[in-house]
PDB file of N, CA and C in Angstrom:
ATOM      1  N   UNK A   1       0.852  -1.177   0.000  1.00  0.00           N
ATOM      2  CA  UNK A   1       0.000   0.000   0.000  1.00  0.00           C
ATOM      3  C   UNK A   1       0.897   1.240   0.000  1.00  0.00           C
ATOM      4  N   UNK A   2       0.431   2.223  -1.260  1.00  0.00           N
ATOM      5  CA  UNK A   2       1.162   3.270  -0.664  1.00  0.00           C
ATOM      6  C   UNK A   2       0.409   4.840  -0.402  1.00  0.00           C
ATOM      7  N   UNK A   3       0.720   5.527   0.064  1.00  0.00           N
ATOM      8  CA  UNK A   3       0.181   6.693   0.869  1.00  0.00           C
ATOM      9  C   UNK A   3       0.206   7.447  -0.215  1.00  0.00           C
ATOM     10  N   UNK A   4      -0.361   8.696  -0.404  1.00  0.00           N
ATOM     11  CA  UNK A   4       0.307   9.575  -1.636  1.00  0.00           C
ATOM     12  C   UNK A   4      -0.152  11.051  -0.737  1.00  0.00           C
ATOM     13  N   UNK A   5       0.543  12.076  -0.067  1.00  0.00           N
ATOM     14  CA  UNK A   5      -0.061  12.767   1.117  1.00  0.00           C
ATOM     15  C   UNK A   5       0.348  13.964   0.149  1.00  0.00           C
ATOM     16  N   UNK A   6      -0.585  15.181   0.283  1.00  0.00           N
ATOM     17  CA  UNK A   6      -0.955  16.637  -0.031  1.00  0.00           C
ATOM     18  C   UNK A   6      -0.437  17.500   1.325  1.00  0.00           C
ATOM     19  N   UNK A   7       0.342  18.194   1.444  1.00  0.00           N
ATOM     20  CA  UNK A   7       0.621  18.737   2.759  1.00  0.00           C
ATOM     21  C   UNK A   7       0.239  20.798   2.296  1.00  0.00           C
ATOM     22  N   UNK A   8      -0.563  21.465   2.761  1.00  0.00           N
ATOM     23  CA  UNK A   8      -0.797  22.536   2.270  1.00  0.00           C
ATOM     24  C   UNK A   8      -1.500  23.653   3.467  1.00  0.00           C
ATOM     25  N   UNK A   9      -1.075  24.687   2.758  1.00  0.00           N
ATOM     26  CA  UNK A   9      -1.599  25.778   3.654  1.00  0.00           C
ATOM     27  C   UNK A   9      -2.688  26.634   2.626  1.00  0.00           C
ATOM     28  N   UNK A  10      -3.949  26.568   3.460  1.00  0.00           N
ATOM     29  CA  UNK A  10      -5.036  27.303   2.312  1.00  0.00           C
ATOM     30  C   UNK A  10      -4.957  29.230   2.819  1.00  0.00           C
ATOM     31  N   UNK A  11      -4.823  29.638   1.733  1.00  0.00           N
ATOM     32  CA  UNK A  11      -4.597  30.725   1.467  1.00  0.00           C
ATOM     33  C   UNK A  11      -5.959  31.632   2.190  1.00  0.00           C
ATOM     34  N   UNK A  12      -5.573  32.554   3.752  1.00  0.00           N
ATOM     35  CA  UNK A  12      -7.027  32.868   4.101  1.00  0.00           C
ATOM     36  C   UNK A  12      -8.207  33.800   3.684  1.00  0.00           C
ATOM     37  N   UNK A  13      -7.836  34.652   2.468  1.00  0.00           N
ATOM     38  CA  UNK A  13      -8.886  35.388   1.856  1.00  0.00           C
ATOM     39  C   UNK A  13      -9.793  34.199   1.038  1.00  0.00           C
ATOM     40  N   UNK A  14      -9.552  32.500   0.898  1.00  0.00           N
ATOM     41  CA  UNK A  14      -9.846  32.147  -0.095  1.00  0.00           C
ATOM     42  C   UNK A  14     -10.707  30.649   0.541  1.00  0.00           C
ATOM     43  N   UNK A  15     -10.123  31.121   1.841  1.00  0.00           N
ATOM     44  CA  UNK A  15     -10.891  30.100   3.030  1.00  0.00           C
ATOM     45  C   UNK A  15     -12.248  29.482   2.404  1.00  0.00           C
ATOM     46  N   UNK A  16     -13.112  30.221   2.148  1.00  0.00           N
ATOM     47  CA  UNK A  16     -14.534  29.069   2.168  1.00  0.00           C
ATOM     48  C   UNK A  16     -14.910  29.118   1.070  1.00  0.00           C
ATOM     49  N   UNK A  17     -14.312  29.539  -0.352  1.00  0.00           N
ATOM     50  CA  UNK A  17     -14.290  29.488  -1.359  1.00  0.00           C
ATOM     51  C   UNK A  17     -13.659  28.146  -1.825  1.00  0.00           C
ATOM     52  N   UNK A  18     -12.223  27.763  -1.044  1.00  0.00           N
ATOM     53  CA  UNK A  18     -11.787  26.295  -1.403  1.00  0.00           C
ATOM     54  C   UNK A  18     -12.547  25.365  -0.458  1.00  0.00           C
ATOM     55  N   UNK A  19     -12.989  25.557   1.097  1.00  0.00           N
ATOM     56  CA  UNK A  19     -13.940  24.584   1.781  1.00  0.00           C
ATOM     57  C   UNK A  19     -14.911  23.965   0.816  1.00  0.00           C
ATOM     58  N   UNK A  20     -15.667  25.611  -0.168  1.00  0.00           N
ATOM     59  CA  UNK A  20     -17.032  24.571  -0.682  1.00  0.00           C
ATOM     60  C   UNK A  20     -16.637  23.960  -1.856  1.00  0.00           C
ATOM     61  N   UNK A  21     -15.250  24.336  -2.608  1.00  0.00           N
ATOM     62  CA  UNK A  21     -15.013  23.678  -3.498  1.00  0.00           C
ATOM     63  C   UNK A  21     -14.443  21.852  -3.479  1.00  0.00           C
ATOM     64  N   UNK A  22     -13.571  22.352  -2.048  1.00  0.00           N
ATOM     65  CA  UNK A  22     -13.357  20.623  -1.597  1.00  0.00           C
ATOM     66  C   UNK A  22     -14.282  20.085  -1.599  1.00  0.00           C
ATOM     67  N   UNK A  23     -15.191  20.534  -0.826  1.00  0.00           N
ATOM     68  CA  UNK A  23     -16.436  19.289  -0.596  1.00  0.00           C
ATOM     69  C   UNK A  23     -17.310  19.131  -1.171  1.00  0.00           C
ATOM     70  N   UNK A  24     -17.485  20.060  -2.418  1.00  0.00           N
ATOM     71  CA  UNK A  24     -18.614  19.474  -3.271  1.00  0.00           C
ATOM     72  C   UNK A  24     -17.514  18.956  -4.568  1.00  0.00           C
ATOM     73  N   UNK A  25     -16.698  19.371  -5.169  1.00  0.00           N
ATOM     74  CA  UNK A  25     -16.123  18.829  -6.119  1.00  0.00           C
ATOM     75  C   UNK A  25     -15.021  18.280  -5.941  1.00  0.00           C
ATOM     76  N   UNK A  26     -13.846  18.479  -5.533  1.00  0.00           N
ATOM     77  CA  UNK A  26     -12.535  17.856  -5.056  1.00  0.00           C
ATOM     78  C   UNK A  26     -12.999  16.235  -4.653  1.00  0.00           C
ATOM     79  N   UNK A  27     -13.379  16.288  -3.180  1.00  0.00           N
ATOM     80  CA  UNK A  27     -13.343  15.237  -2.838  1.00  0.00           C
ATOM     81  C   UNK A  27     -14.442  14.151  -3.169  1.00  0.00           C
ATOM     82  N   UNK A  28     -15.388  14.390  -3.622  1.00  0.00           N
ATOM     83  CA  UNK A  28     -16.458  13.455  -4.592  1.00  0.00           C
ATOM     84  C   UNK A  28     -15.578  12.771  -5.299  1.00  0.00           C
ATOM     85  N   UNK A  29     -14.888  13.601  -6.421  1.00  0.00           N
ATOM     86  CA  UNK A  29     -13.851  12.664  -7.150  1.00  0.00           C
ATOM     87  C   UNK A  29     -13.142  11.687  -6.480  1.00  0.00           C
ATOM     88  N   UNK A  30     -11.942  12.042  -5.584  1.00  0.00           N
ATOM     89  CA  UNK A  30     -11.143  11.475  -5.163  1.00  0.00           C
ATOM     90  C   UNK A  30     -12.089  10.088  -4.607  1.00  0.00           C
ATOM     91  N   UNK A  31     -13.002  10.091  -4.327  1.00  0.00           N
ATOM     92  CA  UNK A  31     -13.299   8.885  -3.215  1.00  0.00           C
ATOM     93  C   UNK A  31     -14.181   8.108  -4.279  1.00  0.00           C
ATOM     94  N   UNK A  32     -14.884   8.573  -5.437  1.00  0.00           N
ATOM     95  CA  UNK A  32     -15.491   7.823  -6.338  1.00  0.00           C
ATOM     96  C   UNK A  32     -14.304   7.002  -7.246  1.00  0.00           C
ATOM     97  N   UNK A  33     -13.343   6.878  -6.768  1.00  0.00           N
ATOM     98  CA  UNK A  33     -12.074   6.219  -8.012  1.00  0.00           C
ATOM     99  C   UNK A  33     -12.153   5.123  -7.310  1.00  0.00           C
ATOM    100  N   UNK A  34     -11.829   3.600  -8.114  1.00  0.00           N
ATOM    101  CA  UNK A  34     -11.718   2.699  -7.450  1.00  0.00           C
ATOM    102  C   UNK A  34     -10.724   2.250  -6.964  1.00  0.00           C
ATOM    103  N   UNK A  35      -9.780   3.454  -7.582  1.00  0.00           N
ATOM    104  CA  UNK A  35      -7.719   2.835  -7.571  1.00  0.00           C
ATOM    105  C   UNK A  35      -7.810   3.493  -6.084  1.00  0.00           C
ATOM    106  N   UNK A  36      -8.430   4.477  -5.632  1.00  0.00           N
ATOM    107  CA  UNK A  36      -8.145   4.740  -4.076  1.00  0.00           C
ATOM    108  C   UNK A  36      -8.795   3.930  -2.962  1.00  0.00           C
ATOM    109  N   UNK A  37      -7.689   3.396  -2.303  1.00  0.00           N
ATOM    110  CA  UNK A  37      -8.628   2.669  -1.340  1.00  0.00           C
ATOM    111  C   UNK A  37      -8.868   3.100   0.630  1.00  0.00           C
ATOM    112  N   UNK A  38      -8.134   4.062   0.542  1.00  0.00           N
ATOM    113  CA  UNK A  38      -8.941   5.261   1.644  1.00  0.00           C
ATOM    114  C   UNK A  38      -8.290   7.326   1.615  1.00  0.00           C
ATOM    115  N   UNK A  39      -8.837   7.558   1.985  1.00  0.00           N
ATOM    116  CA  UNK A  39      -9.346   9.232   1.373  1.00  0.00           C
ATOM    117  C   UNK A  39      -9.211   9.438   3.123  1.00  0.00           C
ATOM    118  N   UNK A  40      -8.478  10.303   3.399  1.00  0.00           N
ATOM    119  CA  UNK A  40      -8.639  11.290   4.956  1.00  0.00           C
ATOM    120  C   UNK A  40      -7.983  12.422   4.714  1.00  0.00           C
ATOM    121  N   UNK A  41      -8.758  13.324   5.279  1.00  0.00           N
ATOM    122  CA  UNK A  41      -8.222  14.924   5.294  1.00  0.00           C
ATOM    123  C   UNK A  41      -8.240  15.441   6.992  1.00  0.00           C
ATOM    124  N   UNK A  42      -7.012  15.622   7.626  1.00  0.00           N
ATOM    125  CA  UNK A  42      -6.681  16.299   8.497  1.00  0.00           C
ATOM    126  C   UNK A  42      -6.801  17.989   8.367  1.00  0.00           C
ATOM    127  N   UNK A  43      -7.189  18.543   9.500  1.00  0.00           N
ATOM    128  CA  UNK A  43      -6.670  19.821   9.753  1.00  0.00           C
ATOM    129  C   UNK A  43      -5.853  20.298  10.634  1.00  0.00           C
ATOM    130  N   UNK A  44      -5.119  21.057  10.554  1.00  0.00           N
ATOM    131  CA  UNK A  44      -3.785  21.173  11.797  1.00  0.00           C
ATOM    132  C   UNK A  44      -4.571  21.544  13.060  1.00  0.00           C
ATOM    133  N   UNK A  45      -5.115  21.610  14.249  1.00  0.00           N
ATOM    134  CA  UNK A  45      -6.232  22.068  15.343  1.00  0.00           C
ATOM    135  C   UNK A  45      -5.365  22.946  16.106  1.00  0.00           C
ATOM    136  N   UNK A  46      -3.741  23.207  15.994  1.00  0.00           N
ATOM    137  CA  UNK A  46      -3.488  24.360  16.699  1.00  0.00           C
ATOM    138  C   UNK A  46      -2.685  25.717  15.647  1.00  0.00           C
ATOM    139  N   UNK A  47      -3.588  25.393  14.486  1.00  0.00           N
ATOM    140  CA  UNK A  47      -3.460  26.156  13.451  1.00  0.00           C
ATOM    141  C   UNK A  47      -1.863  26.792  13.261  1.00  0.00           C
ATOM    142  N   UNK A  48      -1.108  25.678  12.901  1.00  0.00           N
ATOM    143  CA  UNK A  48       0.090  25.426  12.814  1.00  0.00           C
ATOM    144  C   UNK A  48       0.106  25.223  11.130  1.00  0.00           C
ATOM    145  N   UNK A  49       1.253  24.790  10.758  1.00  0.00           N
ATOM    146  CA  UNK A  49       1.621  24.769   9.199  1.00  0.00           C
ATOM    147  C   UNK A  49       2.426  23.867   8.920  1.00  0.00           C
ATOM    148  N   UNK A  50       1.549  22.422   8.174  1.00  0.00           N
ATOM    149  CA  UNK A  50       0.353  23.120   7.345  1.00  0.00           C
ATOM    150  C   UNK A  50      -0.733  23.223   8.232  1.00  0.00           C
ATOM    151  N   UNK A  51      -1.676  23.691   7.107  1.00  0.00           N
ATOM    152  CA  UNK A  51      -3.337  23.624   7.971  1.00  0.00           C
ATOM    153  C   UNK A  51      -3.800  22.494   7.739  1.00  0.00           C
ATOM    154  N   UNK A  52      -3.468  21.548   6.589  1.00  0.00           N
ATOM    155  CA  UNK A  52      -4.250  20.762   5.798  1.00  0.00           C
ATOM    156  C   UNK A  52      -3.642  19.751   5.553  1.00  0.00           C
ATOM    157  N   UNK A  53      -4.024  18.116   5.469  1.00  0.00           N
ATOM    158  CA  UNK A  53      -3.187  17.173   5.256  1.00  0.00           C
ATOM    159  C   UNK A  53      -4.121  16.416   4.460  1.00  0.00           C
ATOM    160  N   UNK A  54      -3.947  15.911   3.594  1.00  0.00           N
ATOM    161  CA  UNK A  54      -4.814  15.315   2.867  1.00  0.00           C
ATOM    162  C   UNK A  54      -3.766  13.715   2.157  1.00  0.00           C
ATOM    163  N   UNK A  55      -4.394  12.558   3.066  1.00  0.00           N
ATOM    164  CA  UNK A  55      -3.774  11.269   2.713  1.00  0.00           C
ATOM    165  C   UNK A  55      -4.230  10.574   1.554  1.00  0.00           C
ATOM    166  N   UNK A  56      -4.199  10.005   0.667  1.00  0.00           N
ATOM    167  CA  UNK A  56      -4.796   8.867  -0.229  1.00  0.00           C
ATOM    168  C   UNK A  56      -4.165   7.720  -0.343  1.00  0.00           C
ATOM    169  N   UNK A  57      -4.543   6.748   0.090  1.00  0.00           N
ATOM    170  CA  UNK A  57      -4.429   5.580  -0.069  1.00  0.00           C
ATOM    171  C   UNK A  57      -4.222   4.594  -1.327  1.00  0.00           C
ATOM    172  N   UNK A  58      -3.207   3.873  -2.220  1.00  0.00           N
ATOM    173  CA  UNK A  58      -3.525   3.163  -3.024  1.00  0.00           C
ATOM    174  C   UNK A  58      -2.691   2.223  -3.390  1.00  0.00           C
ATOM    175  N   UNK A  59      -2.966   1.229  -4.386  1.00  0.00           N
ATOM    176  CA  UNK A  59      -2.101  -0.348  -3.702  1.00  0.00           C
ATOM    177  C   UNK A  59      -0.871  -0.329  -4.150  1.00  0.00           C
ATOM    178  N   UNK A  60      -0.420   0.209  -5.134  1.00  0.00           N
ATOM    179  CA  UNK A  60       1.083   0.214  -5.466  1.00  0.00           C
ATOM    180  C   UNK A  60       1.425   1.481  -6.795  1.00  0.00           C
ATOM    181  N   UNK A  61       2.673   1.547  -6.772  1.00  0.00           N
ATOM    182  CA  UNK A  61       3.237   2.448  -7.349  1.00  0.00           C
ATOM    183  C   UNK A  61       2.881   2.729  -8.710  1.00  0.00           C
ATOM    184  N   UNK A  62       2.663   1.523  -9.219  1.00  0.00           N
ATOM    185  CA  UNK A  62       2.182   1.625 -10.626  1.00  0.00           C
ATOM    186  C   UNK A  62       0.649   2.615 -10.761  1.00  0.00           C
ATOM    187  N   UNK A  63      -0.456   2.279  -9.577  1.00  0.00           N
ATOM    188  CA  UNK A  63      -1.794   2.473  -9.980  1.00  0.00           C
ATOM    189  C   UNK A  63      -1.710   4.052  -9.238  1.00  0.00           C
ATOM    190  N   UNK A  64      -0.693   4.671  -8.400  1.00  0.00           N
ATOM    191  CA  UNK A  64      -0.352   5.900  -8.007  1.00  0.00           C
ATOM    192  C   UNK A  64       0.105   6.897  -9.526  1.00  0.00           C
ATOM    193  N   UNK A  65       0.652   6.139 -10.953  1.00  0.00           N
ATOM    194  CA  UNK A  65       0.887   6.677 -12.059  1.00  0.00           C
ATOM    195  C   UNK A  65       0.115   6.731 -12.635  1.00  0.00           C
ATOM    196  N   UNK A  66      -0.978   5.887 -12.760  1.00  0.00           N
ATOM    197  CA  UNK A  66      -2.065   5.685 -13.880  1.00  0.00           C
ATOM    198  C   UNK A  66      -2.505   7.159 -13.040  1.00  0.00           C
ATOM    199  N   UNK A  67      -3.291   6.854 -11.581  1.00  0.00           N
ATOM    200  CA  UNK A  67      -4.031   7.740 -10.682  1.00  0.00           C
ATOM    201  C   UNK A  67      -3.830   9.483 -11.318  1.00  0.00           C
ATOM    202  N   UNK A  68      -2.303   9.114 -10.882  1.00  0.00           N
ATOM    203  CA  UNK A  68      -1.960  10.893 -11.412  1.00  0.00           C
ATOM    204  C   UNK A  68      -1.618  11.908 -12.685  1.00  0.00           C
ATOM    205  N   UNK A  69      -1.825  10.528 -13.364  1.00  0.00           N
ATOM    206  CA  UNK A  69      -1.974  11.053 -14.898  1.00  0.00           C
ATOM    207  C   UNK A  69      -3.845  11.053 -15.464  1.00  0.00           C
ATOM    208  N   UNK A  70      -4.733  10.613 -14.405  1.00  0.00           N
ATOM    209  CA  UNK A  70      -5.949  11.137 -14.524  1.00  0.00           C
ATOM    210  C   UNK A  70      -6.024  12.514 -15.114  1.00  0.00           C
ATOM    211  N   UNK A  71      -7.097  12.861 -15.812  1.00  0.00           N
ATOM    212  CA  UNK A  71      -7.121  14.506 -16.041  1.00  0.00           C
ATOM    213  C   UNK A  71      -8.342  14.880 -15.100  1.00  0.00           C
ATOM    214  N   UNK A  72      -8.913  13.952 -14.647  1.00  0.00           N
ATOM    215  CA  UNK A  72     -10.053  14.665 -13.463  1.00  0.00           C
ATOM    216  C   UNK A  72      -9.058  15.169 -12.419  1.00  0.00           C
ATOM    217  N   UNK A  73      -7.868  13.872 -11.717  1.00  0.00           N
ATOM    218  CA  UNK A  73      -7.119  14.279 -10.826  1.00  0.00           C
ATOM    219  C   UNK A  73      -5.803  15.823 -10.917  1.00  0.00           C
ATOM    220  N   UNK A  74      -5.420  15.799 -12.143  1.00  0.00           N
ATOM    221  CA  UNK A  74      -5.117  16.659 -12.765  1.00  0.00           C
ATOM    222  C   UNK A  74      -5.696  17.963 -12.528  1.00  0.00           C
ATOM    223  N   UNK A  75      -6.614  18.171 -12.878  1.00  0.00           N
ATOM    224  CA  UNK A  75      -7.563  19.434 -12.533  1.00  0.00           C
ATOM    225  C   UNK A  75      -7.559  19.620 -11.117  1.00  0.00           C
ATOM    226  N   UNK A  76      -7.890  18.750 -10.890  1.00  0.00           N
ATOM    227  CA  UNK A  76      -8.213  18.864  -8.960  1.00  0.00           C
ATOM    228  C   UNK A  76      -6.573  19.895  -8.441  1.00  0.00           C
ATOM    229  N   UNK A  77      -5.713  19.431  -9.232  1.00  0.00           N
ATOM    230  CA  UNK A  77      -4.337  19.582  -8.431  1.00  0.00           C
ATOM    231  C   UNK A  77      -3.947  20.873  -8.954  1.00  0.00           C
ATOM    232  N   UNK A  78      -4.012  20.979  -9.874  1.00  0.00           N
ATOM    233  CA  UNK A  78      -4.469  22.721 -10.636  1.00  0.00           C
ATOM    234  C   UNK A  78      -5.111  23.520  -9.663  1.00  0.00           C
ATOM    235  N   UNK A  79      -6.268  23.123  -9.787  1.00  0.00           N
ATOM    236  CA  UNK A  79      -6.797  24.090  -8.727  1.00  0.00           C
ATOM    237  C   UNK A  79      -6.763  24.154  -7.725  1.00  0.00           C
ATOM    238  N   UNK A  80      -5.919  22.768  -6.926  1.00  0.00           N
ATOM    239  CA  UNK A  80      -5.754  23.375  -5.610  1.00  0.00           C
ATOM    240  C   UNK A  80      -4.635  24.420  -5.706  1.00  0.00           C
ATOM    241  N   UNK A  81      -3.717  23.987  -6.089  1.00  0.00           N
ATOM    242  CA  UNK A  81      -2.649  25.844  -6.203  1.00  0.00           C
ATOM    243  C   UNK A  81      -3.421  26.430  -6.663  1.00  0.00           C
ATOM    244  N   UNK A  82      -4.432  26.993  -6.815  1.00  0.00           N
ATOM    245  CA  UNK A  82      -4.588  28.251  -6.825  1.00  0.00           C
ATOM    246  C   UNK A  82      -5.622  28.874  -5.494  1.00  0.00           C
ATOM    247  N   UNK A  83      -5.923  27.608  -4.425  1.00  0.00           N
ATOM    248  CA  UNK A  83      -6.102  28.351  -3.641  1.00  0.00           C
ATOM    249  C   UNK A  83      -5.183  28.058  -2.616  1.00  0.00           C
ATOM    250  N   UNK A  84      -3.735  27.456  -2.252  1.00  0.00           N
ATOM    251  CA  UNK A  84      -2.630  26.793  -1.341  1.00  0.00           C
ATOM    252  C   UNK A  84      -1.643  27.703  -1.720  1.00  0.00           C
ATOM    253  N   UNK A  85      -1.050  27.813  -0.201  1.00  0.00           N
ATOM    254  CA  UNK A  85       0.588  28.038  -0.864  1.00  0.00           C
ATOM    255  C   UNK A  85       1.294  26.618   0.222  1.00  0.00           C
ATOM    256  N   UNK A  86       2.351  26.678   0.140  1.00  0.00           N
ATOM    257  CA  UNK A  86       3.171  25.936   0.818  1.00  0.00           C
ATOM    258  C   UNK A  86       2.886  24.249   0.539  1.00  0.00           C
ATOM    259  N   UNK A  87       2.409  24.473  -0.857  1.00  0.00           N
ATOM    260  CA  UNK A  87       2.202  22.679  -1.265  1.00  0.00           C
ATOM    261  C   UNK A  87       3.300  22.049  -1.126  1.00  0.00           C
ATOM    262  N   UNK A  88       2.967  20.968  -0.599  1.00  0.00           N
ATOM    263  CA  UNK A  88       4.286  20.026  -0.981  1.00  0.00           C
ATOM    264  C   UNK A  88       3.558  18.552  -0.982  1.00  0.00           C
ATOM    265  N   UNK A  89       4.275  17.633  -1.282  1.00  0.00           N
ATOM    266  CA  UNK A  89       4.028  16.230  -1.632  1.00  0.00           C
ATOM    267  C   UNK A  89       4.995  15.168  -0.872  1.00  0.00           C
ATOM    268  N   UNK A  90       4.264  13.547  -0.516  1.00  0.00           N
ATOM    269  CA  UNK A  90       5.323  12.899   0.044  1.00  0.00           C
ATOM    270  C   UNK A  90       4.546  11.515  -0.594  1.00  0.00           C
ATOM    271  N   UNK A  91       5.376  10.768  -1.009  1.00  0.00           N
ATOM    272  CA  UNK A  91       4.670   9.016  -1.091  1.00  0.00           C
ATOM    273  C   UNK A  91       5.252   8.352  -0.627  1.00  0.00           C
ATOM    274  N   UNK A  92       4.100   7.482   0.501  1.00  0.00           N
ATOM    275  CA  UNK A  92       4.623   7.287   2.210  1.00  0.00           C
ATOM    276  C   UNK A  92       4.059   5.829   1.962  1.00  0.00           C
ATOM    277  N   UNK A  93       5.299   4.652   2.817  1.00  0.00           N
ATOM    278  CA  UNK A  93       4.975   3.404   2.768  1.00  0.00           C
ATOM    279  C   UNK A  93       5.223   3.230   4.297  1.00  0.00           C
ATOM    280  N   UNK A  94       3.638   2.204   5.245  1.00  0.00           N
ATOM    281  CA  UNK A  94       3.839   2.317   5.974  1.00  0.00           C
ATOM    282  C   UNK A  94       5.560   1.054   6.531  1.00  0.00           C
ATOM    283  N   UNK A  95       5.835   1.356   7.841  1.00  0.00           N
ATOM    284  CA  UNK A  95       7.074   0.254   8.275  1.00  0.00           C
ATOM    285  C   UNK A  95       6.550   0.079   9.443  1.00  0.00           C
ATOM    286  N   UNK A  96       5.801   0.494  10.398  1.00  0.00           N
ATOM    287  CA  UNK A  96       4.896  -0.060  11.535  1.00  0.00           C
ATOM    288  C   UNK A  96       3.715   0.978  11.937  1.00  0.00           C
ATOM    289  N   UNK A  97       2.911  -0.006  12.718  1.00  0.00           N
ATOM    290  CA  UNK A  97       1.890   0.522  13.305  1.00  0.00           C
ATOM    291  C   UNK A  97       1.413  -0.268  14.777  1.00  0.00           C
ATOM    292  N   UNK A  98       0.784   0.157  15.317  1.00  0.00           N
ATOM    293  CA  UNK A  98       0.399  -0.654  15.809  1.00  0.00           C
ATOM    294  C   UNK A  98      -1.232  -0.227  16.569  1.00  0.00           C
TER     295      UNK A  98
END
């Protein structure tokens, strides 16, 4: 399994302009794909940086390429820069839990 994590700070004049855009369009997508097999979005709660963590779940490296050469996912990632600054990216394999 591998992780594919969004780490971002939403830009605050643009605050509930990207809220209603996440949740009615962003994340519909993301969770209607069948290559993802879990979707969680953190918020930082002592409004630290980032604000925003956004995990996706999916089974291997290969279906993380197909995933991100989507043009639905594509778009999504477009437009989140334009309401984020401080994007960054990590693809995370877990080594324990418990």
């Amino acid at each position: 399994m591998i992780t594919f994590e969004y780490r971002y700070d939403i830009i605050p004049e643009r605050r509930e302009e990207f809220l209603k855009w996440a949740r009615e369009q962003a994340m519909p997508i993301w969770v209607k794909m069948p290559e993802v097999k879990g979707f969680r979005v953190y918020d930082e709660i002592l409004l630290g940086s980032p604000h925003r963590i956004v995990q996706i779940d999916v089974e291997d490296l290969g279906t993380l390429g197909r995933l991100l050469a989507n043009p639905e996912v594509r778009q999504i990632v477009e437009r989140l820069r334009a309401f984020t600054t401080n994007l960054s990216e990590s693809f995370l394999t877990l080594v324990f839990s418990k």
